[in-house]
Protein backbone atom coordinates (compact mmCIF):
# COMPACT_ATOMS: atom_id res chain seq x y z
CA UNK A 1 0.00 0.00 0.00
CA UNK A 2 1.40 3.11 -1.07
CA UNK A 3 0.33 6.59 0.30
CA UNK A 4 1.66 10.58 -0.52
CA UNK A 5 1.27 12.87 1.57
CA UNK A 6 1.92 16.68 1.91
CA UNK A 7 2.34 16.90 5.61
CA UNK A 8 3.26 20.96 5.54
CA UNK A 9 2.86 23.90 3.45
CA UNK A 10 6.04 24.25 2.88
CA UNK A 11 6.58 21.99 -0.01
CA UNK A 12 7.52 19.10 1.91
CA UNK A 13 5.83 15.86 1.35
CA UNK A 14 6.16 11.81 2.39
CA UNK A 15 5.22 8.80 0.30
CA UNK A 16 4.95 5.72 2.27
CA UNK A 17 4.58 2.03 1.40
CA UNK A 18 3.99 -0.50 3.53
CA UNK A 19 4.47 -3.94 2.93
CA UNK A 20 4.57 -6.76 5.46
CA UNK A 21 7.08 -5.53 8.23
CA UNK A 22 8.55 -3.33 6.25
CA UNK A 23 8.04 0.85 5.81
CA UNK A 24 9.74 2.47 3.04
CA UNK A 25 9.76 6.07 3.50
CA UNK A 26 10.19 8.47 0.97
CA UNK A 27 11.03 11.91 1.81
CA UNK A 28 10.83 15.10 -0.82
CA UNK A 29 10.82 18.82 -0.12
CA UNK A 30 12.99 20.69 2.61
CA UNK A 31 12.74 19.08 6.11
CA UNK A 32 13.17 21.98 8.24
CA UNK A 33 11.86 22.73 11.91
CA UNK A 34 8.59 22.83 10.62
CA UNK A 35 8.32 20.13 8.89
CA UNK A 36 10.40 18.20 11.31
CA UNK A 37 7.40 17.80 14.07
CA UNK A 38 5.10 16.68 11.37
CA UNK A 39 7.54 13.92 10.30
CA UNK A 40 8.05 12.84 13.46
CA UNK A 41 3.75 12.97 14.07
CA UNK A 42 3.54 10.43 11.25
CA UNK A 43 6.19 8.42 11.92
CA UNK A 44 4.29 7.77 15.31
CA UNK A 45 1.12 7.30 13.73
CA UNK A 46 2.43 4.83 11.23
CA UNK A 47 4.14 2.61 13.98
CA UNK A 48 1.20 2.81 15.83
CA UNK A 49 -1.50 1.37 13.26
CA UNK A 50 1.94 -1.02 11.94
CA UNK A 51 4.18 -3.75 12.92
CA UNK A 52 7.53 -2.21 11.81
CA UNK A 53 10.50 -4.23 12.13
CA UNK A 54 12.52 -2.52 9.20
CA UNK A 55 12.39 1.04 8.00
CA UNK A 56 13.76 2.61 4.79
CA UNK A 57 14.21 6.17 4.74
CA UNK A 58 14.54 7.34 0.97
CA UNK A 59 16.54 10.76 1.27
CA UNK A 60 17.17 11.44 -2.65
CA UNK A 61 14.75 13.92 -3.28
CA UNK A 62 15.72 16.26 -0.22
CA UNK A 63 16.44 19.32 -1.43
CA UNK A 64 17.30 21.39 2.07
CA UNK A 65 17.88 19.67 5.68
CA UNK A 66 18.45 22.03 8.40
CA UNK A 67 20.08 21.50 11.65
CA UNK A 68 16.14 20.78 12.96
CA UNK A 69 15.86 17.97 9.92
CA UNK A 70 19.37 16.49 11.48
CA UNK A 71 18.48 16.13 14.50
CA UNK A 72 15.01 14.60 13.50
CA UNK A 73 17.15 11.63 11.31
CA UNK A 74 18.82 11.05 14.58
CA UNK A 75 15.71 10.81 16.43
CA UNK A 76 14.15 8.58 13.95
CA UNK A 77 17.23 6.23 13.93
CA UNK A 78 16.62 5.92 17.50
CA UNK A 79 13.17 4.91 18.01
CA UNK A 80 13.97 2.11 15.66
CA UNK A 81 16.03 0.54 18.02
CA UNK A 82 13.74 1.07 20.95
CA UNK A 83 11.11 -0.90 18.20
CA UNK A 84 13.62 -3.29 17.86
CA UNK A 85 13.42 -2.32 13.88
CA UNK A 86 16.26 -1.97 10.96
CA UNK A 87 16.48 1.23 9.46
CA UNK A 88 18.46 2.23 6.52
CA UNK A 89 18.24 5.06 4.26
């Protein structure tokens, strides 16, 4: 299942595709402080209604990651080990 979203006004946007255990994330757009809380919202939201035990984080079409963004990759990387999940990305 495959779903795009544009999470904030800015111009960033997610497309997401779940299959099995697995959430591929593609990201798109500037992830900035605004668009960093948002991510992070549907991240939860997507663990919650999933059983993740691997996460891909596609980070190609990023065109501007701030210091906010950073930190949120870190952040991200590190709930996947308190789910006990594999990220990459």
């Amino acid at each position: 299942m495959s779903e795009r979203r544009h999470i904030v006004p800015s111009g960033f946007e997610t497309q997401v595709r779940h299959q099995g255990s697995s959430l591929d994330v593609a990201l798109a757009g500037e992830l900035d402080m605004a668009s960093t809380f948002k991510l992070e919202a549907e991240l939860e939201r997507l663990w919650a209604e999933h059983e993740v035990h691997r996460l891909v984080l596609d980070l190609g079409d990023l065109t501007f990651v701030d210091s906010a963004g950073l930190g949120a990759l870190i952040a991200i990387r590190e709930q996947t080990r308190k789910f006990k999940a594999i990220s990459r990305g």
